[in-house]
PDB file of N, CA and C in Angstrom:
ATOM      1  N   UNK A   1     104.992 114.242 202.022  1.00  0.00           N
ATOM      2  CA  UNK A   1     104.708 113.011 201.313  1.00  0.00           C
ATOM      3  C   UNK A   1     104.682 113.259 199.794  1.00  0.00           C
ATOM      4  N   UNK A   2     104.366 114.256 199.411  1.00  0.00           N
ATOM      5  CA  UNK A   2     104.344 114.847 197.822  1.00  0.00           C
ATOM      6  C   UNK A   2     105.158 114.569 197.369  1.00  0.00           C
ATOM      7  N   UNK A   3     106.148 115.580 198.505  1.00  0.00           N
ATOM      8  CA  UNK A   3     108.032 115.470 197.420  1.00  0.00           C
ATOM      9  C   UNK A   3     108.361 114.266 197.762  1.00  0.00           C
ATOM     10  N   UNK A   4     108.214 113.391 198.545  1.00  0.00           N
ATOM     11  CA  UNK A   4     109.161 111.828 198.038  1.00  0.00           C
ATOM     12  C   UNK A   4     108.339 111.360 196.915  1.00  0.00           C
ATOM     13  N   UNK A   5     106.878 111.090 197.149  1.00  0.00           N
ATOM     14  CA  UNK A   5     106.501 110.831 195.880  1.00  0.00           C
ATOM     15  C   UNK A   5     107.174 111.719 194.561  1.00  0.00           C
ATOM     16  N   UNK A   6     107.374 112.804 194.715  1.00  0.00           N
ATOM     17  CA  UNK A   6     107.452 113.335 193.346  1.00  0.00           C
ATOM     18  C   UNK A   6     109.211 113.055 192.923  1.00  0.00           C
ATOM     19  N   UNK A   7     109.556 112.716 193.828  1.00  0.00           N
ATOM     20  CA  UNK A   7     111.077 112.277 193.837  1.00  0.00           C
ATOM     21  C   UNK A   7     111.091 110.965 193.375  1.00  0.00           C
ATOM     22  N   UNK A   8     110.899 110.472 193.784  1.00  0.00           N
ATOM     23  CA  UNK A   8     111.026 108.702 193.463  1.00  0.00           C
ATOM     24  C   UNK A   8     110.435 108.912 191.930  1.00  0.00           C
ATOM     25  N   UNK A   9     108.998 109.771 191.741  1.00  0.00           N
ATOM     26  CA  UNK A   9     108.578 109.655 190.236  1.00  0.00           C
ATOM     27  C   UNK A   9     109.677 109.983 189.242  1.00  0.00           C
ATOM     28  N   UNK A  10     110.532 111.249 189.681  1.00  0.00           N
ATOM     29  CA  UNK A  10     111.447 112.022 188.566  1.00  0.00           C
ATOM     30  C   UNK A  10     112.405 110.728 188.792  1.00  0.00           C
ATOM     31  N   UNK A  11     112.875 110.403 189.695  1.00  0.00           N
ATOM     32  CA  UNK A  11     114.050 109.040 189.060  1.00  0.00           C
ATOM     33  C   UNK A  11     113.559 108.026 188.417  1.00  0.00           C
ATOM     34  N   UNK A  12     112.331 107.188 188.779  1.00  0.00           N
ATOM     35  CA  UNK A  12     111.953 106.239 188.161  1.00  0.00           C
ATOM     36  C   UNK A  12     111.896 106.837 186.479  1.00  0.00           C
ATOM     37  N   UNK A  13     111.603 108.126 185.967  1.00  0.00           N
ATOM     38  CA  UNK A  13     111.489 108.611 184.682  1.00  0.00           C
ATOM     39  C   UNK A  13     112.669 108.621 184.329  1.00  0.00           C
ATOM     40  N   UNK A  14     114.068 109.267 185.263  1.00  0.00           N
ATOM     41  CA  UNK A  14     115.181 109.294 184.296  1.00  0.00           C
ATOM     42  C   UNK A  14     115.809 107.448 184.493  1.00  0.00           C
ATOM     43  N   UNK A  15     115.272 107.093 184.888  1.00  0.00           N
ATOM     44  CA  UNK A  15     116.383 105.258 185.298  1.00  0.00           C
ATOM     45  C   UNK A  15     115.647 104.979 183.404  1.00  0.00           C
ATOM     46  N   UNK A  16     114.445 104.900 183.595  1.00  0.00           N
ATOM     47  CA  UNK A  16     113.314 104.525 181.981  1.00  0.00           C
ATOM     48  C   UNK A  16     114.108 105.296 181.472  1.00  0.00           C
ATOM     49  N   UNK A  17     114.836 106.325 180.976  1.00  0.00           N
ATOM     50  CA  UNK A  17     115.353 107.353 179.756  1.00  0.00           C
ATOM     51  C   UNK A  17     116.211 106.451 179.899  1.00  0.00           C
ATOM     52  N   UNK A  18     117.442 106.678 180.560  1.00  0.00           N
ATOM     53  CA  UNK A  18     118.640 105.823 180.435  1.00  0.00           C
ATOM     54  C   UNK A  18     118.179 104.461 180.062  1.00  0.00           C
ATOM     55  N   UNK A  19     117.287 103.465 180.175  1.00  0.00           N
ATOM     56  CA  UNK A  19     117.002 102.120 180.104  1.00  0.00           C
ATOM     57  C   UNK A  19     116.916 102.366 178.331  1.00  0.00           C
ATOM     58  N   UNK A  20     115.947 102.909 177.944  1.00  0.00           N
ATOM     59  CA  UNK A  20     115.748 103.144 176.871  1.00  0.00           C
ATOM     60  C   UNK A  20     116.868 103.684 176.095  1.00  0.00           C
ATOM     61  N   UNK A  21     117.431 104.441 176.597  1.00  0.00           N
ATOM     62  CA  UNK A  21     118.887 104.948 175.752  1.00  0.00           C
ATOM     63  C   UNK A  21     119.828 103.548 175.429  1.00  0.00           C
ATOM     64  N   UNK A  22     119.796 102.823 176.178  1.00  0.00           N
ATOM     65  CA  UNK A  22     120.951 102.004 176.220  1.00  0.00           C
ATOM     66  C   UNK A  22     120.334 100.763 174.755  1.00  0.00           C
ATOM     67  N   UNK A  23     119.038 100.782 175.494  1.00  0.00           N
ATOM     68  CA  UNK A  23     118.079  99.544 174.981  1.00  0.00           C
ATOM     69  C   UNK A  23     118.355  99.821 173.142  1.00  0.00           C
ATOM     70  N   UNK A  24     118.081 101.262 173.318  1.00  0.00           N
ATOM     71  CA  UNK A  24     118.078 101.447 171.166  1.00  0.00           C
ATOM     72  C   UNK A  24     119.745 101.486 170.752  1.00  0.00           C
ATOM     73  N   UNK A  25     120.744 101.529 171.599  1.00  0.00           N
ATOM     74  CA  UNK A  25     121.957 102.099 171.085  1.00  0.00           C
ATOM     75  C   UNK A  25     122.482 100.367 170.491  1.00  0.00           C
ATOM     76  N   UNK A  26     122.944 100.458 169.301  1.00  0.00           N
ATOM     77  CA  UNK A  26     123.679  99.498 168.825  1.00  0.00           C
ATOM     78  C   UNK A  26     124.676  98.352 169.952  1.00  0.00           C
ATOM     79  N   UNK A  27     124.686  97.379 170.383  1.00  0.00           N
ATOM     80  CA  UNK A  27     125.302  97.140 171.680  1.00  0.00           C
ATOM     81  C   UNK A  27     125.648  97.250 173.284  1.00  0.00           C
ATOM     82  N   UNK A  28     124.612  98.122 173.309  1.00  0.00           N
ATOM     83  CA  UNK A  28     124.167  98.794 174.135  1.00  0.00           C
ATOM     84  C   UNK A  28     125.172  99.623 174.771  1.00  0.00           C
ATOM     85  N   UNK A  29     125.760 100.611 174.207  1.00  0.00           N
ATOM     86  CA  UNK A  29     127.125 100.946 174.898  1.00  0.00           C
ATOM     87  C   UNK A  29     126.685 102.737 174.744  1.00  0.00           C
ATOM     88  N   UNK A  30     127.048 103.235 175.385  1.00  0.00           N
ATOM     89  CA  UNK A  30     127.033 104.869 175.684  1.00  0.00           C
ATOM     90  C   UNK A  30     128.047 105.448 174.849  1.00  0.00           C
ATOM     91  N   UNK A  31     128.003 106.554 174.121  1.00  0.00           N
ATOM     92  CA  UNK A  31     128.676 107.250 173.411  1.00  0.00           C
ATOM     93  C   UNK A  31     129.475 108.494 173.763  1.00  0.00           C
ATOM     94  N   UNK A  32     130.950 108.175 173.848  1.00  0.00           N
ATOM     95  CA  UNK A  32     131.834 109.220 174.049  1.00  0.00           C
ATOM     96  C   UNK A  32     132.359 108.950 175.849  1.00  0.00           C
ATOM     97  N   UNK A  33     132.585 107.284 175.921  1.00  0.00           N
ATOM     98  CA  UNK A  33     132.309 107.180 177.508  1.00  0.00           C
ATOM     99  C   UNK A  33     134.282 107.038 177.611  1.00  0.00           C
ATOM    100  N   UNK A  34     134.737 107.232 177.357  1.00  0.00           N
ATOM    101  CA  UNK A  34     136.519 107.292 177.399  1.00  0.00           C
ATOM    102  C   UNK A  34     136.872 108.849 177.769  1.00  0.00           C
ATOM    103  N   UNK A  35     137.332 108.875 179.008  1.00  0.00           N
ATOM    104  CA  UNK A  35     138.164 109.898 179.767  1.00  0.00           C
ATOM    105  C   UNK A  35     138.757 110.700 179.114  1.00  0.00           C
ATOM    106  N   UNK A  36     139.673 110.517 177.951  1.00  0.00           N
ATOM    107  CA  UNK A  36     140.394 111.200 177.161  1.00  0.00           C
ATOM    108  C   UNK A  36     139.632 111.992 176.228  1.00  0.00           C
ATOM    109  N   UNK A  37     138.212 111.762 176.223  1.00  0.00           N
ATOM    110  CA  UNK A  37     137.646 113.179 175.104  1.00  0.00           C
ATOM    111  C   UNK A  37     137.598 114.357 176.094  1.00  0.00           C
ATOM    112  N   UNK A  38     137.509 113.998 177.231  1.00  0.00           N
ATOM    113  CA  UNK A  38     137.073 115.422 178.091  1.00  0.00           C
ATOM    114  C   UNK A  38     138.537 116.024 178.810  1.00  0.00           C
ATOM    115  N   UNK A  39     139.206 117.438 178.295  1.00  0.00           N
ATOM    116  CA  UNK A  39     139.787 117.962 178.654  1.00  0.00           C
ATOM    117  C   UNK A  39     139.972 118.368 180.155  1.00  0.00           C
ATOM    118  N   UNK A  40     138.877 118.650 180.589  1.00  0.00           N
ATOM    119  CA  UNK A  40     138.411 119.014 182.169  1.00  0.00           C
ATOM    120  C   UNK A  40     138.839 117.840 183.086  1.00  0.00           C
ATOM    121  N   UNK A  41     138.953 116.527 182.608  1.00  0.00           N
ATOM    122  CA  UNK A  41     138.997 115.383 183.769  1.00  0.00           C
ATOM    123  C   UNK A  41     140.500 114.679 183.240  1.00  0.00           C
ATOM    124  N   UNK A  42     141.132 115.128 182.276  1.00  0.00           N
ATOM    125  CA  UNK A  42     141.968 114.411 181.656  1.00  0.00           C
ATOM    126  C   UNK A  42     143.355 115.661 180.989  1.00  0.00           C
ATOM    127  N   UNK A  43     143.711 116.152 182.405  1.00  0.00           N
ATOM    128  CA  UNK A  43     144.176 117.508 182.139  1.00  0.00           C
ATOM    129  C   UNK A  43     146.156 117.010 181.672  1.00  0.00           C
ATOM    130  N   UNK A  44     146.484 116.082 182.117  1.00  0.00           N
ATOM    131  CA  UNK A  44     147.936 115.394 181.760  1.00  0.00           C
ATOM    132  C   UNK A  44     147.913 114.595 180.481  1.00  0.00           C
ATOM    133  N   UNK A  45     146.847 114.509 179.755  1.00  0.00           N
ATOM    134  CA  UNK A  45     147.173 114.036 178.246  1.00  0.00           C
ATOM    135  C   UNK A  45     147.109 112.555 178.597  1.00  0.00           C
ATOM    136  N   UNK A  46     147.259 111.818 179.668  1.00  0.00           N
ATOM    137  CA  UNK A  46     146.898 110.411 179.595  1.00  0.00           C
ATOM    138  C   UNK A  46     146.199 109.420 178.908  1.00  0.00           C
ATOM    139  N   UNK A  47     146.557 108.085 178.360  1.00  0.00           N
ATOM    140  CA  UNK A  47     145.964 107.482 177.913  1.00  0.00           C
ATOM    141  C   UNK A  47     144.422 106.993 178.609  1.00  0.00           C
ATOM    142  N   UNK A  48     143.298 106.731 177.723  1.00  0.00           N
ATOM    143  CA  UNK A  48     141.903 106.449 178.290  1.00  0.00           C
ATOM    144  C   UNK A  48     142.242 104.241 178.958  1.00  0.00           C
ATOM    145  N   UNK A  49     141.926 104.509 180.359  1.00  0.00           N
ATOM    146  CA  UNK A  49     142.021 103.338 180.938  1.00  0.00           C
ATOM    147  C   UNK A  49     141.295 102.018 180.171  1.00  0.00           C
ATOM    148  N   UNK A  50     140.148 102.457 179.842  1.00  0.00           N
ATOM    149  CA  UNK A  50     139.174 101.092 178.860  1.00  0.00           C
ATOM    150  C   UNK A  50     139.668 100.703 177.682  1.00  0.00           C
ATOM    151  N   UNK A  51     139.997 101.847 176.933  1.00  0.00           N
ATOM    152  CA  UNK A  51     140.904 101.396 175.455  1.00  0.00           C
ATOM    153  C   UNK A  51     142.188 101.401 174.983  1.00  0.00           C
ATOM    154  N   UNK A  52     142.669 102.569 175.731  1.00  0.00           N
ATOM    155  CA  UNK A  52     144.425 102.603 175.584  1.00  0.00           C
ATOM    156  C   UNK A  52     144.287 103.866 174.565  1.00  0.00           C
ATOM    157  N   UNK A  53     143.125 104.912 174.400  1.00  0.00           N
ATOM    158  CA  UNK A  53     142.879 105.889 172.972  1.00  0.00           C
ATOM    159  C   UNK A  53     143.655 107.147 174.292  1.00  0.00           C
ATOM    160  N   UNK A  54     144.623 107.908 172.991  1.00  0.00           N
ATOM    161  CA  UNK A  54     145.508 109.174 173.483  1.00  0.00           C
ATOM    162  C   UNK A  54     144.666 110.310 172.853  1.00  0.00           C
ATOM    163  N   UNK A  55     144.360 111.456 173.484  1.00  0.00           N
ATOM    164  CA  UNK A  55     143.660 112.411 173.430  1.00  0.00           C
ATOM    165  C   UNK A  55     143.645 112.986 172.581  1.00  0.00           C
ATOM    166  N   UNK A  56     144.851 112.607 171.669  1.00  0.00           N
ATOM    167  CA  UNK A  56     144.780 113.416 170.410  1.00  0.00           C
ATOM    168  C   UNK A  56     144.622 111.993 169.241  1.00  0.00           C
ATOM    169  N   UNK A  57     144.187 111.032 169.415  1.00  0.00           N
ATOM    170  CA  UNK A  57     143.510 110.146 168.651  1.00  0.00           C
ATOM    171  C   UNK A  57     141.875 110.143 168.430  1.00  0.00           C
ATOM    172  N   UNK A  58     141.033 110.143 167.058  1.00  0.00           N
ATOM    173  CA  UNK A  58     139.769 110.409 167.201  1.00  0.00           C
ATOM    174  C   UNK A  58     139.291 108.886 167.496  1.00  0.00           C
ATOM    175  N   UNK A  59     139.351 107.810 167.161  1.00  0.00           N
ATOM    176  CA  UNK A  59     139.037 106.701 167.508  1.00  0.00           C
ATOM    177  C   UNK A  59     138.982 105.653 168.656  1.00  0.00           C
ATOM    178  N   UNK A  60     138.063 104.655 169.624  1.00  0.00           N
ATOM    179  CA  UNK A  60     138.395 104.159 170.394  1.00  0.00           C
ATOM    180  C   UNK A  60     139.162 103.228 169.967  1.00  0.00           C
ATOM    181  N   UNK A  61     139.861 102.880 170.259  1.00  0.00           N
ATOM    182  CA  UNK A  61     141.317 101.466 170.447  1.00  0.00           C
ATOM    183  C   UNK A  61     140.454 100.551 170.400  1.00  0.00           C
ATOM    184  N   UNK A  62     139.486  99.932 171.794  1.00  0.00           N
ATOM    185  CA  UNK A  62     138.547  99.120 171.545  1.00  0.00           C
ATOM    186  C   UNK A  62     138.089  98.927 170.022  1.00  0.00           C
ATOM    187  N   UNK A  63     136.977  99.958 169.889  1.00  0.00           N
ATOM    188  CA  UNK A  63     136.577  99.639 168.464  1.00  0.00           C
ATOM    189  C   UNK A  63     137.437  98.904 167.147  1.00  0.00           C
ATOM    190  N   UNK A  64     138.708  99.229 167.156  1.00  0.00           N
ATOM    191  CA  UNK A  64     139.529  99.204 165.945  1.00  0.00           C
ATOM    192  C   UNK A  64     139.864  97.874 166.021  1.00  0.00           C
ATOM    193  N   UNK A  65     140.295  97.135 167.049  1.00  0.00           N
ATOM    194  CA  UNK A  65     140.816  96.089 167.838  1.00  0.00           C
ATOM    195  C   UNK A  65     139.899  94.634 167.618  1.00  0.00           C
ATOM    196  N   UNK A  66     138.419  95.128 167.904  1.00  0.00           N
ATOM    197  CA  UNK A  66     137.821  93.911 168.008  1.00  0.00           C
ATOM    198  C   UNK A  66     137.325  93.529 166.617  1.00  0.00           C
TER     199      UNK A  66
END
């Protein structure tokens, strides 16, 4: 009975971190969330699906756009 309690406590703490992360971020949007910064998941150089940004571009497409 401990460890579910102590389980359910550690998520309910990280769901509040993330709530709060989102809550202070300008628009509430997560930083660095486009496929194409991470080499490891984005190994063919493909364009990022949400913005259309190429891996060797530093900017999101989104951003520039709206």
């Amino acid at each position: 009975m401990k460890l579910i309690l102590l389980t359910i406590g550690l998520l309910a703490l990280s769901f509040a971190g993330i709530a709060i992360k989102i809550w202070s971020k300008k628009g509430g949007e997560f930083a660095g969330t486009c496929a194409s910064q991470s080499p490891f998941l984005n190994k063919d150089g493909e364009a990022c699906g949400m913005c259309g940004k190429l891996p060797s571009e530093q900017d999101c497409k989104k951003d520039t756009t709206a």
